[in-house]
PDB file of N, CA and C in Angstrom:
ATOM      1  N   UNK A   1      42.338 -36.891  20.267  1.00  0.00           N
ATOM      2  CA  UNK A   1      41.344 -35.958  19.782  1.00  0.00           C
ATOM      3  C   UNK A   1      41.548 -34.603  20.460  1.00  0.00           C
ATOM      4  N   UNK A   2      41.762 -33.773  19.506  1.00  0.00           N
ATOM      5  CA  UNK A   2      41.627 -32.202  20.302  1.00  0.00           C
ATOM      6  C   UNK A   2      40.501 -31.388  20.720  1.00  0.00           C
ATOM      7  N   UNK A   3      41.018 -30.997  21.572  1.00  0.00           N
ATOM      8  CA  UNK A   3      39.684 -29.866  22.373  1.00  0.00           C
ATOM      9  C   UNK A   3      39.131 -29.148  21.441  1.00  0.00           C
ATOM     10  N   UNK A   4      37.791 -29.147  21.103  1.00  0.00           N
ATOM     11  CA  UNK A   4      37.681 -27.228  20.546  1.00  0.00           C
ATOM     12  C   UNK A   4      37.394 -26.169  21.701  1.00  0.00           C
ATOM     13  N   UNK A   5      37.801 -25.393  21.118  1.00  0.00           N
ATOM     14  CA  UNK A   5      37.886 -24.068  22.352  1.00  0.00           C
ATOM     15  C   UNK A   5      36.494 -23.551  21.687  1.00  0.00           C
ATOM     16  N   UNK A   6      36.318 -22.550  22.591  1.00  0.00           N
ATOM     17  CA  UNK A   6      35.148 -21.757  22.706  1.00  0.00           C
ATOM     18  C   UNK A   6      34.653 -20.527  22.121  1.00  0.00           C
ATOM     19  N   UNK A   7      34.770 -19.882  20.856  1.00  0.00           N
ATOM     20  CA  UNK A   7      35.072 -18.640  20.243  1.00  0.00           C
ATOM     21  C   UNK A   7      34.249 -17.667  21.473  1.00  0.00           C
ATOM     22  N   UNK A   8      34.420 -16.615  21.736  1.00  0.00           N
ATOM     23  CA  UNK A   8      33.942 -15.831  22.536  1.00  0.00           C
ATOM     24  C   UNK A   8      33.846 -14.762  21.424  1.00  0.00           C
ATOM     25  N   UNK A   9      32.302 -14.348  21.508  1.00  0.00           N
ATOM     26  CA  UNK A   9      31.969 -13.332  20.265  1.00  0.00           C
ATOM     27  C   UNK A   9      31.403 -11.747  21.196  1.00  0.00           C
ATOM     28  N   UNK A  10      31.995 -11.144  20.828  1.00  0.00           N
ATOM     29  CA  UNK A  10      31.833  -9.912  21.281  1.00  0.00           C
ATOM     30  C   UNK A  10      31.061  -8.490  21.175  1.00  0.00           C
ATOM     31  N   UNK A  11      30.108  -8.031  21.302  1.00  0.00           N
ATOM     32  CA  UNK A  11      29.436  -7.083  20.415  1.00  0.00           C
ATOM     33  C   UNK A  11      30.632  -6.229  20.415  1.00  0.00           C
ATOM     34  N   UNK A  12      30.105  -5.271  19.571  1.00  0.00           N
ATOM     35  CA  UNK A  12      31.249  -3.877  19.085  1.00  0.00           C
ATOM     36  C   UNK A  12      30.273  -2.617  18.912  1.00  0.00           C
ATOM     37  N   UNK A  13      30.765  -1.645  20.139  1.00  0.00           N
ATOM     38  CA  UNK A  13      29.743  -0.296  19.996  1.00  0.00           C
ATOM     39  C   UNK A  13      30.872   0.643  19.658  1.00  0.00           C
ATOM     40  N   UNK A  14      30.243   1.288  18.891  1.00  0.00           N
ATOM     41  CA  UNK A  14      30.677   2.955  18.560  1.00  0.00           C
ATOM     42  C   UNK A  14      30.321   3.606  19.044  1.00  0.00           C
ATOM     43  N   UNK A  15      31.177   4.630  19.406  1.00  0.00           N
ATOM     44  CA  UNK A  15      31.089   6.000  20.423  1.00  0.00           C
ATOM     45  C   UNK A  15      31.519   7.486  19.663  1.00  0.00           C
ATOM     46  N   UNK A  16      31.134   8.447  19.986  1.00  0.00           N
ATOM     47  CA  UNK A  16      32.214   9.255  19.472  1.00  0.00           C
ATOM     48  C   UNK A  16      32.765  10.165  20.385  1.00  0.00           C
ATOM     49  N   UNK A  17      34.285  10.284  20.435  1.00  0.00           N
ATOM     50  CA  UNK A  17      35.182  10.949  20.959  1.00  0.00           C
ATOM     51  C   UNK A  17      35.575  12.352  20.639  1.00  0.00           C
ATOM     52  N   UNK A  18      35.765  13.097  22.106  1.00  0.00           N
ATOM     53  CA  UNK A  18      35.627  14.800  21.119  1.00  0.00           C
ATOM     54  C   UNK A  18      37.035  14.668  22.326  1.00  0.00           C
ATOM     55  N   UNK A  19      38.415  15.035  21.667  1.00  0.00           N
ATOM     56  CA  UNK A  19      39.501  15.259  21.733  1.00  0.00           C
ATOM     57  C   UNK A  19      40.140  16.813  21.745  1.00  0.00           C
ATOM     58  N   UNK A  20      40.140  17.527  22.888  1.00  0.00           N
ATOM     59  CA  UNK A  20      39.965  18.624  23.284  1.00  0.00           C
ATOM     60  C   UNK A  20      41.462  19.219  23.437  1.00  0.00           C
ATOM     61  N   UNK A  21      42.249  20.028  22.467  1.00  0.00           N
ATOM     62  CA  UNK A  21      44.198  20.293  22.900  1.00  0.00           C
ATOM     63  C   UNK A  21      44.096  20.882  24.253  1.00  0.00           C
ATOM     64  N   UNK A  22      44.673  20.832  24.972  1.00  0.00           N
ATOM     65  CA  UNK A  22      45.226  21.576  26.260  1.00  0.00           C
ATOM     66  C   UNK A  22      46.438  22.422  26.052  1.00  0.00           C
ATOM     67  N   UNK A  23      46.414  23.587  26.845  1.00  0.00           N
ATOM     68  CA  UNK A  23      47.482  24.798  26.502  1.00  0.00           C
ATOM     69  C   UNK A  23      48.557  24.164  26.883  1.00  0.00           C
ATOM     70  N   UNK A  24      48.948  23.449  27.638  1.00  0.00           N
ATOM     71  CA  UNK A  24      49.581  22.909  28.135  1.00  0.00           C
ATOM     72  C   UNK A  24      50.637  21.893  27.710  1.00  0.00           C
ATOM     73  N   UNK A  25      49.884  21.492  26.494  1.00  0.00           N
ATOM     74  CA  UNK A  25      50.114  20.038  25.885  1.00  0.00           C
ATOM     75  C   UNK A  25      49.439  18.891  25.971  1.00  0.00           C
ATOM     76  N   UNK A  26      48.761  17.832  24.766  1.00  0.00           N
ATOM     77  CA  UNK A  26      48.248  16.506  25.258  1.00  0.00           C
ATOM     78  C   UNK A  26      47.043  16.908  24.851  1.00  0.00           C
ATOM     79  N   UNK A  27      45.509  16.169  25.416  1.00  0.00           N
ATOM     80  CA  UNK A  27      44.309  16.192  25.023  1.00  0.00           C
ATOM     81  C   UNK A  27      43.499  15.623  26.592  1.00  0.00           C
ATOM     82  N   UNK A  28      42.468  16.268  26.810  1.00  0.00           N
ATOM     83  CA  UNK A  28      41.524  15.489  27.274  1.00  0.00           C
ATOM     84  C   UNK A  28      40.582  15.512  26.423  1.00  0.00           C
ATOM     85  N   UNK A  29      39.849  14.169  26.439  1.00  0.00           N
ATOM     86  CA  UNK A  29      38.568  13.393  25.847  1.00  0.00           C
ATOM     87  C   UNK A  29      37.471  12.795  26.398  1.00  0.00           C
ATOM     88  N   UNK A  30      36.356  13.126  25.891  1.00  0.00           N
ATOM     89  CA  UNK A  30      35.324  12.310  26.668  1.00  0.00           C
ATOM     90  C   UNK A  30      34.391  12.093  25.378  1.00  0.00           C
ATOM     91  N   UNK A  31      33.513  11.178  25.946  1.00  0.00           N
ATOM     92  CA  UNK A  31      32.780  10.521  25.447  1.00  0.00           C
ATOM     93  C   UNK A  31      31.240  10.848  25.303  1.00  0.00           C
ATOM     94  N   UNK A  32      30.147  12.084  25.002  1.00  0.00           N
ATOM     95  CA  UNK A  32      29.194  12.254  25.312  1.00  0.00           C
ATOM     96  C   UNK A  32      28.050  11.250  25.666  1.00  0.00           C
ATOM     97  N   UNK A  33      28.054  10.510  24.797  1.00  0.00           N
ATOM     98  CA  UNK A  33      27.132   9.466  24.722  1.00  0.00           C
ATOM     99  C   UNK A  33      27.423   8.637  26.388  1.00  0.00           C
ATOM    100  N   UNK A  34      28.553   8.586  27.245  1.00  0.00           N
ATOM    101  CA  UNK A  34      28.996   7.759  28.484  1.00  0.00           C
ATOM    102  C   UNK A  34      29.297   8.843  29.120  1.00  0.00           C
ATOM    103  N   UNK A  35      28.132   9.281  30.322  1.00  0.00           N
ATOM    104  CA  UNK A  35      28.406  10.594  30.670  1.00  0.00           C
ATOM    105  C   UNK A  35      29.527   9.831  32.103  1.00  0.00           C
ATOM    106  N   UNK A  36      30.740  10.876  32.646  1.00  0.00           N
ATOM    107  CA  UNK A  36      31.359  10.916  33.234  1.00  0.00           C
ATOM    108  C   UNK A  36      32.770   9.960  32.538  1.00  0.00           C
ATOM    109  N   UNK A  37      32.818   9.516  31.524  1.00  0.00           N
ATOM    110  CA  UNK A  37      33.893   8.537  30.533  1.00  0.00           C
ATOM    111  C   UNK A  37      34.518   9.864  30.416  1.00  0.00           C
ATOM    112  N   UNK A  38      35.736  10.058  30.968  1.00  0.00           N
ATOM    113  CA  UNK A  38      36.400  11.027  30.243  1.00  0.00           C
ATOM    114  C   UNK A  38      38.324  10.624  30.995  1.00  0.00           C
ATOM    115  N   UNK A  39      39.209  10.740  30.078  1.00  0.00           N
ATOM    116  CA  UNK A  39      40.158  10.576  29.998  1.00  0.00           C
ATOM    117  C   UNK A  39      41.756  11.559  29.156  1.00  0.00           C
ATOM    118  N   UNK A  40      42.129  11.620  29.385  1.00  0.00           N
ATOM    119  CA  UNK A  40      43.960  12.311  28.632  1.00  0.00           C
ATOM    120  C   UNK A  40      44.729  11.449  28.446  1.00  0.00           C
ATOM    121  N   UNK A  41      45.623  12.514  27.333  1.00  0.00           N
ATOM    122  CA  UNK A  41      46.835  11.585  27.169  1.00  0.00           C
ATOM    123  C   UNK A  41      48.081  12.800  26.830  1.00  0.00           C
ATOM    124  N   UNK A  42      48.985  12.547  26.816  1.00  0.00           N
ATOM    125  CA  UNK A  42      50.391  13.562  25.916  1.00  0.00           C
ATOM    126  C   UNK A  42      50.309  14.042  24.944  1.00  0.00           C
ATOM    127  N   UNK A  43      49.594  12.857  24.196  1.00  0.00           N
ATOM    128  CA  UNK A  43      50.056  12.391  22.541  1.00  0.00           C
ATOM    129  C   UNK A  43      48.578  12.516  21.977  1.00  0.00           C
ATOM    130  N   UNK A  44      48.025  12.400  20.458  1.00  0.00           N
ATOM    131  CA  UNK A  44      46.366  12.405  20.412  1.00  0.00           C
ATOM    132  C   UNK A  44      46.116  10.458  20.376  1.00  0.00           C
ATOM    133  N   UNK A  45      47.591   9.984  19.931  1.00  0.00           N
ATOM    134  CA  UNK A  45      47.928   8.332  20.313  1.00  0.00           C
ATOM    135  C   UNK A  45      47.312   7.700  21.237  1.00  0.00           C
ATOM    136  N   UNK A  46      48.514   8.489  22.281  1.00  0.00           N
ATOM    137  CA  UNK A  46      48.021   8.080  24.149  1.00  0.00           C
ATOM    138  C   UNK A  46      46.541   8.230  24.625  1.00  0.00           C
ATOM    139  N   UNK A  47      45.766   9.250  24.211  1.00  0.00           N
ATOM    140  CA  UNK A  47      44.713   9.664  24.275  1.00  0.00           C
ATOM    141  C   UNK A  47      43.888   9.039  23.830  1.00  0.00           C
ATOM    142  N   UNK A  48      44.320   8.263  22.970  1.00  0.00           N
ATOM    143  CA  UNK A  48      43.137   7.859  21.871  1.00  0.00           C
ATOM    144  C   UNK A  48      43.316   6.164  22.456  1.00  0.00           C
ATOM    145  N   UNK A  49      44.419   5.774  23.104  1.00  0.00           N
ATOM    146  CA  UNK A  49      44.475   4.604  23.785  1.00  0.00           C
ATOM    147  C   UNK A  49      43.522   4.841  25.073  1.00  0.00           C
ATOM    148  N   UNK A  50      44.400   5.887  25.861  1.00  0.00           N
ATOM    149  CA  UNK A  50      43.199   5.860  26.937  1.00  0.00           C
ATOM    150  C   UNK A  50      41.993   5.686  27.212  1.00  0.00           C
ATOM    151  N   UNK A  51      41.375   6.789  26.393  1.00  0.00           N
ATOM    152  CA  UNK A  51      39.954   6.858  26.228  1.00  0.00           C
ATOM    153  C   UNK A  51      39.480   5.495  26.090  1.00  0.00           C
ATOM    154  N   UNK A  52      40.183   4.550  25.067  1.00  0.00           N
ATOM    155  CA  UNK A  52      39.563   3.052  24.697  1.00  0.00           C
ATOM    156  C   UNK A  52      39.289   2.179  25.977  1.00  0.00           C
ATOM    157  N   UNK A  53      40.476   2.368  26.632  1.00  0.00           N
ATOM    158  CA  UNK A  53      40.481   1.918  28.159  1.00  0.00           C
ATOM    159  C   UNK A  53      39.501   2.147  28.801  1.00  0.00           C
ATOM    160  N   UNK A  54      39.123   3.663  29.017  1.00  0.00           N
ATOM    161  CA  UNK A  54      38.420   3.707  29.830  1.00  0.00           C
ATOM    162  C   UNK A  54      36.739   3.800  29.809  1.00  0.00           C
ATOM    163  N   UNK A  55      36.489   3.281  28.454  1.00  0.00           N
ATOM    164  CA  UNK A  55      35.040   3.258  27.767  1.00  0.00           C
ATOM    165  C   UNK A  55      35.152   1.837  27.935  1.00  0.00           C
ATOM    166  N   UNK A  56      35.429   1.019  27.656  1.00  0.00           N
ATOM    167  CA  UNK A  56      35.727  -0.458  27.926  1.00  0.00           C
ATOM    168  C   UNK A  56      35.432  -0.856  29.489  1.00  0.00           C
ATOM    169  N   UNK A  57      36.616  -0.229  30.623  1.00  0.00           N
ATOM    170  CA  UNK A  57      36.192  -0.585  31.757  1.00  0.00           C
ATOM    171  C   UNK A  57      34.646   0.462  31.911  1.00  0.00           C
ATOM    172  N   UNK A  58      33.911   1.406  31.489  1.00  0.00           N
ATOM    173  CA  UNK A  58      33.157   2.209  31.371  1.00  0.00           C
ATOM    174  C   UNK A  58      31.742   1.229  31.055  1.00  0.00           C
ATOM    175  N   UNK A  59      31.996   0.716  29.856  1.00  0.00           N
ATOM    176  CA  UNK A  59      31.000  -0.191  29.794  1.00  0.00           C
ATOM    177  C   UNK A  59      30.847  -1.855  30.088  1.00  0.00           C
ATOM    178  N   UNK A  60      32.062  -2.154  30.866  1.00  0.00           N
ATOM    179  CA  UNK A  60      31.845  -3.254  31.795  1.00  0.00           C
ATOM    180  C   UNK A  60      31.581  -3.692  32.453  1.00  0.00           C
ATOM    181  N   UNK A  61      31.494  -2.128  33.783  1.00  0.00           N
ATOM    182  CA  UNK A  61      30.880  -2.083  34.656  1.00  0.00           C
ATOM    183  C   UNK A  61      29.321  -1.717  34.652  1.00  0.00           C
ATOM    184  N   UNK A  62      29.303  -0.958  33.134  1.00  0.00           N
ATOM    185  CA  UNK A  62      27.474  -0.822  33.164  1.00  0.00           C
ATOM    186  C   UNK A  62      26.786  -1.886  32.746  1.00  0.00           C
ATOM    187  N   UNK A  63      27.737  -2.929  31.589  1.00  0.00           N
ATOM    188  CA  UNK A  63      26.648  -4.514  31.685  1.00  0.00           C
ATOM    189  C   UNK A  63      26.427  -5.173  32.924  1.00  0.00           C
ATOM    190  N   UNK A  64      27.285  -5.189  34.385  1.00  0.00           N
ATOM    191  CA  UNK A  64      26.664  -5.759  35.033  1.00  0.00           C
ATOM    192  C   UNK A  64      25.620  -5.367  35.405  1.00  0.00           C
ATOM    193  N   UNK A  65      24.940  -4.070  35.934  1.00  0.00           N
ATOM    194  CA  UNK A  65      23.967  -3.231  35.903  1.00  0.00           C
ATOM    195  C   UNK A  65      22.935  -2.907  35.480  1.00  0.00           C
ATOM    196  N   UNK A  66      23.873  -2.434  34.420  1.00  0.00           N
ATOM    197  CA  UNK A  66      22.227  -1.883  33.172  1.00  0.00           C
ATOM    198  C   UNK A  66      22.637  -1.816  31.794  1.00  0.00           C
ATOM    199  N   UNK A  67      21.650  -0.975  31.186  1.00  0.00           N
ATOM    200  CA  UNK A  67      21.468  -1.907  29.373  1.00  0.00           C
ATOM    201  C   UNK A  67      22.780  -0.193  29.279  1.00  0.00           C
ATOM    202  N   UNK A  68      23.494  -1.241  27.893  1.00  0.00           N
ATOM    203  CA  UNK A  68      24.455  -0.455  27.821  1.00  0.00           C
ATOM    204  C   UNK A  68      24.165   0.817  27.027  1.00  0.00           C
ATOM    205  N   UNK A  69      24.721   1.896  26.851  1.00  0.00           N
ATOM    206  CA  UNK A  69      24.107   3.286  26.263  1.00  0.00           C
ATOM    207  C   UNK A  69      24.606   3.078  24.936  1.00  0.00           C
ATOM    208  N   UNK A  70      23.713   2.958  23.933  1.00  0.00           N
ATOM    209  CA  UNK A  70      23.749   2.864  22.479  1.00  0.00           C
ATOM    210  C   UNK A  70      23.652   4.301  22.150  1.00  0.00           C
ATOM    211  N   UNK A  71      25.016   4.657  21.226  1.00  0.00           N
ATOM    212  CA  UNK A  71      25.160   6.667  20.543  1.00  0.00           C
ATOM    213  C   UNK A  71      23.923   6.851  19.377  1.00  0.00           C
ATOM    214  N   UNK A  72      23.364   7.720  19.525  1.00  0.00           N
ATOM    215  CA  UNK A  72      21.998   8.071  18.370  1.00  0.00           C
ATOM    216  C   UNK A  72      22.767   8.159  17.046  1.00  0.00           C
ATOM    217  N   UNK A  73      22.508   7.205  15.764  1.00  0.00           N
ATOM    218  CA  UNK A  73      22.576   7.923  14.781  1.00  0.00           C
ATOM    219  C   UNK A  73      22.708   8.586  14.430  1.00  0.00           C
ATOM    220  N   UNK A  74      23.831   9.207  13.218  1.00  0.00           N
ATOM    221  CA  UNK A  74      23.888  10.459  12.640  1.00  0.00           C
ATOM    222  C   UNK A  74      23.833  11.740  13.802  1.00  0.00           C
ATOM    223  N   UNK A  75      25.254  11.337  14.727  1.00  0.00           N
ATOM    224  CA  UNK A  75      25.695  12.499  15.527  1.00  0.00           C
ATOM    225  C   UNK A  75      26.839  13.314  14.800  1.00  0.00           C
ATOM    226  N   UNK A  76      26.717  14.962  14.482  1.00  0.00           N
ATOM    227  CA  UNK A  76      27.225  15.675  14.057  1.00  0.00           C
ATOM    228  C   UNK A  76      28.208  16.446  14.952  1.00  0.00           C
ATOM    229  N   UNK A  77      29.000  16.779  14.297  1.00  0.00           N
ATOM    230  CA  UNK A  77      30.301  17.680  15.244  1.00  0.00           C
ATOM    231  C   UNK A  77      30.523  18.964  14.359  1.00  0.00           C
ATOM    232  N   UNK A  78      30.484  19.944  14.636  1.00  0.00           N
ATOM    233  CA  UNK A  78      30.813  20.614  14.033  1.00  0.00           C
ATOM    234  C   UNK A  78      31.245  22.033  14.776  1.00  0.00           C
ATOM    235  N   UNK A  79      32.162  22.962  14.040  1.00  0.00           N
ATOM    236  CA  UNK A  79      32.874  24.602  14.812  1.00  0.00           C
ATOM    237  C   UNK A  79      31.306  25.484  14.485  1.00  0.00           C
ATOM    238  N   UNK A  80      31.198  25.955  15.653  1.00  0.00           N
ATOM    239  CA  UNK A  80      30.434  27.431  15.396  1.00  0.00           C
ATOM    240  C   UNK A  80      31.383  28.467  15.989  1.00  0.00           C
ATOM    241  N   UNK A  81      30.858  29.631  15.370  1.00  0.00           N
ATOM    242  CA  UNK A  81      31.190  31.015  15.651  1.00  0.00           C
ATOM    243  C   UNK A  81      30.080  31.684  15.895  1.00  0.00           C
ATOM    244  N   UNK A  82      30.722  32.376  16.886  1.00  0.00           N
ATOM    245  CA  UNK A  82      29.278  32.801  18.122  1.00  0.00           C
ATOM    246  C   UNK A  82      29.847  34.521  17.969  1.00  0.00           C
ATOM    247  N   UNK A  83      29.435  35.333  16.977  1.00  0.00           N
ATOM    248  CA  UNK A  83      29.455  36.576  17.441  1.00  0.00           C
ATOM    249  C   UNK A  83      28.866  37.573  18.414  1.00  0.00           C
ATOM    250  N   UNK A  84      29.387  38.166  19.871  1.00  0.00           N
ATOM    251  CA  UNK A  84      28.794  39.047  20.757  1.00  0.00           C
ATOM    252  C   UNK A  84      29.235  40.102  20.401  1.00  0.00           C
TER     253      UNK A  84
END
């Protein structure tokens, strides 16, 4: 008779990521909604791996802790132009 294993079910949060070019080359990113989550990469790829990384260990360490930060509904991004 075989074992059944254990499905391990996972919640799944959405965040949103604001991916910033550097003069330099590459991106830094952070996460508003996870204040201090912020990460780079080369590539918007690498970046977009990182960041996953580090919202993950980001909110692993806040379930042991505390209730995890859920992003508000209907968050907008958008360019302004600021004439002085």
């Amino acid at each position: 008779m075989a074992k059944k294993s254990k499905k391990i079910h996972k919640k799944i949060y959405q965040y949103t990521a604001i991916f910033e070019p550097q003069e330099d080359g590459g991106y830094t990113v952070l996460i508003p909604a996870l204040p201090g989550c912020v990460s780079e990469g080369e590539t918007f790829e690498k970046a977009l791996k990182n960041i996953k990384e580090a919202a993950e260990l980001y909110l692993e360490v806040k379930d042991k802790y505390h209730e995890l930060p859920v992003e508000k509904p209907g968050v907008i991004i958008a360019p302004l132009q600021i004439q002085i």
